[in-house]
Protein backbone atom coordinates (compact mmCIF):
# COMPACT_ATOMS: atom_id res chain seq x y z
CA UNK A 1 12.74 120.86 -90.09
CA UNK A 2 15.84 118.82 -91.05
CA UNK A 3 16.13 115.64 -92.46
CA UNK A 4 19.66 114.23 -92.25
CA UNK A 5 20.05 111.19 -94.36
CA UNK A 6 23.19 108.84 -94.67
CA UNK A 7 23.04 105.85 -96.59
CA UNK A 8 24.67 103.84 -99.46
CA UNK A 9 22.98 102.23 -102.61
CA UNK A 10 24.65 99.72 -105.17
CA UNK A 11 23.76 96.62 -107.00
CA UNK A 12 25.17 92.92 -105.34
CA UNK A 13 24.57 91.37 -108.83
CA UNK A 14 27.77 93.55 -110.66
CA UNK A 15 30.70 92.21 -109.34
CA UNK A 16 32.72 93.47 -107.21
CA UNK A 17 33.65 97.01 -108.33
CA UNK A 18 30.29 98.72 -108.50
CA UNK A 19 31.37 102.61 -109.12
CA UNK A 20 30.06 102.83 -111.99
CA UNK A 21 26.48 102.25 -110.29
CA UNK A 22 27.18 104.32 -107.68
CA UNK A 23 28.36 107.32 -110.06
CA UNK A 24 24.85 107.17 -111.58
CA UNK A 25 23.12 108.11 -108.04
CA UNK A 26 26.12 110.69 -107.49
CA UNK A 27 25.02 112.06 -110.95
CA UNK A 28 21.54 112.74 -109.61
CA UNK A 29 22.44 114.71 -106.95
CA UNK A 30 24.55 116.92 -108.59
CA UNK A 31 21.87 117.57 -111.30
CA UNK A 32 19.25 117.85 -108.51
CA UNK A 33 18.78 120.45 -106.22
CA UNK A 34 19.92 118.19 -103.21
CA UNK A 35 22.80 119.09 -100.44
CA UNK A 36 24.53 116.20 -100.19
CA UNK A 37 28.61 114.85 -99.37
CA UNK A 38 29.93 111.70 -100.89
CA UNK A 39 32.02 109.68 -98.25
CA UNK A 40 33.77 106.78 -98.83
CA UNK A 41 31.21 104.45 -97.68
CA UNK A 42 28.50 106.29 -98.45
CA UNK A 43 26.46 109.90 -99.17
CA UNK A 44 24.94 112.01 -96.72
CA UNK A 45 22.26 114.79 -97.71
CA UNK A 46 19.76 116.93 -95.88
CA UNK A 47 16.19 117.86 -97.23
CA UNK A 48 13.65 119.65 -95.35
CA UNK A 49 11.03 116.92 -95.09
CA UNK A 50 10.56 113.72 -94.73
CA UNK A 51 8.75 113.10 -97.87
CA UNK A 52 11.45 115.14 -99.80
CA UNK A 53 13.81 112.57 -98.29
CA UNK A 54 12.14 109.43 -99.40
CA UNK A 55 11.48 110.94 -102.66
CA UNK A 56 15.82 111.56 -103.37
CA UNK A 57 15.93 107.53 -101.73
CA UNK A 58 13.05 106.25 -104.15
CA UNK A 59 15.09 108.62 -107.24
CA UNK A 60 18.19 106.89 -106.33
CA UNK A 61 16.94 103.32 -106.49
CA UNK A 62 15.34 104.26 -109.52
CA UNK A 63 19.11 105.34 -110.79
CA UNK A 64 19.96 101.49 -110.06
CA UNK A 65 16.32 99.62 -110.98
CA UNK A 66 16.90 99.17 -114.77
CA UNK A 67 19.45 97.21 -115.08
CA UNK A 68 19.86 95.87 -111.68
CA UNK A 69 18.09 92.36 -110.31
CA UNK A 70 19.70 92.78 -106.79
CA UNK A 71 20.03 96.24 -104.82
CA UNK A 72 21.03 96.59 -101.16
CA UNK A 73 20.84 100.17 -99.33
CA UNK A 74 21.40 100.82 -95.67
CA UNK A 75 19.63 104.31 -94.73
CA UNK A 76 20.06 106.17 -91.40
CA UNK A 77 17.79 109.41 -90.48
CA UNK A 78 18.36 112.23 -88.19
CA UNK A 79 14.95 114.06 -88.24
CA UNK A 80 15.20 117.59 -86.15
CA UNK A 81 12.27 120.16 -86.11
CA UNK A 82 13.10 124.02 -86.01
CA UNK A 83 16.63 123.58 -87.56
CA UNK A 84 17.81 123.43 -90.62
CA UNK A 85 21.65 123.50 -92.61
CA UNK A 86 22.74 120.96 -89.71
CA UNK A 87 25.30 119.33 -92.28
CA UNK A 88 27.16 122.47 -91.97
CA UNK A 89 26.66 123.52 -88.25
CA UNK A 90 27.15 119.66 -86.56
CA UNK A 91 30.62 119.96 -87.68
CA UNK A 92 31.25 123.38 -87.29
CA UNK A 93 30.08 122.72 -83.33
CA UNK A 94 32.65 120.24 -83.62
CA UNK A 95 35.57 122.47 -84.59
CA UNK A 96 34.46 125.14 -82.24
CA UNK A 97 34.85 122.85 -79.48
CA UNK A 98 38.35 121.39 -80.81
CA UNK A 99 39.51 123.15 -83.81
CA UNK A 100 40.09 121.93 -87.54
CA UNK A 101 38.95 118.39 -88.41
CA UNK A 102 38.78 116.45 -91.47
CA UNK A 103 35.67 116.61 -93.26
């Protein structure tokens, strides 16, 4: 199975640069054994469960929690059985069908 996640995390209570939040979630992913691609409004990842999913949401917020009073996410799922790698292979059926884009 494949989980495809996109969603964004960061405190409303910082003012209005909040990358230095944000960097803390980024931080966990690289440390963690999570696929994932930072966008510029967001971070997309793919697990193989849904529970494994929930689990990199719940470590994120838990990135923010401390020292945060307000935290607003918005979280999209794309839940396939029988498939997995799809952050790789959605695009690439993309490119096959029109060549190079930017991703």
């Amino acid at each position: 199975m494949s989980v495809l996640v996109e969603f964004a995390m960061f405190p409303t209570d910082k003012g209005e640069s909040v990358s230095s939040y944000v960097s803390r979630i980024i931080k966990m992913f690289k440390e963690g054994n999570v696929n994932y691609k930072l966008t510029p409004m967001g971070t997309v990842f793919e697990t193989e469960t849904m529970e494994d999913a929930l689990n990199v949401i719940n470590a994120a917020y838990k990135c923010l929690e401390p020292d945060c009073n307000r935290i607003y996410s918005t979280i999209k799922f794309d839940i396939r059985k029988n498939v997995n790698n799809r952050m790789e292979q959605k695009i690439a059926s993309i490119q096959k069908k029109i060549g190079e884009v930017n991703n």
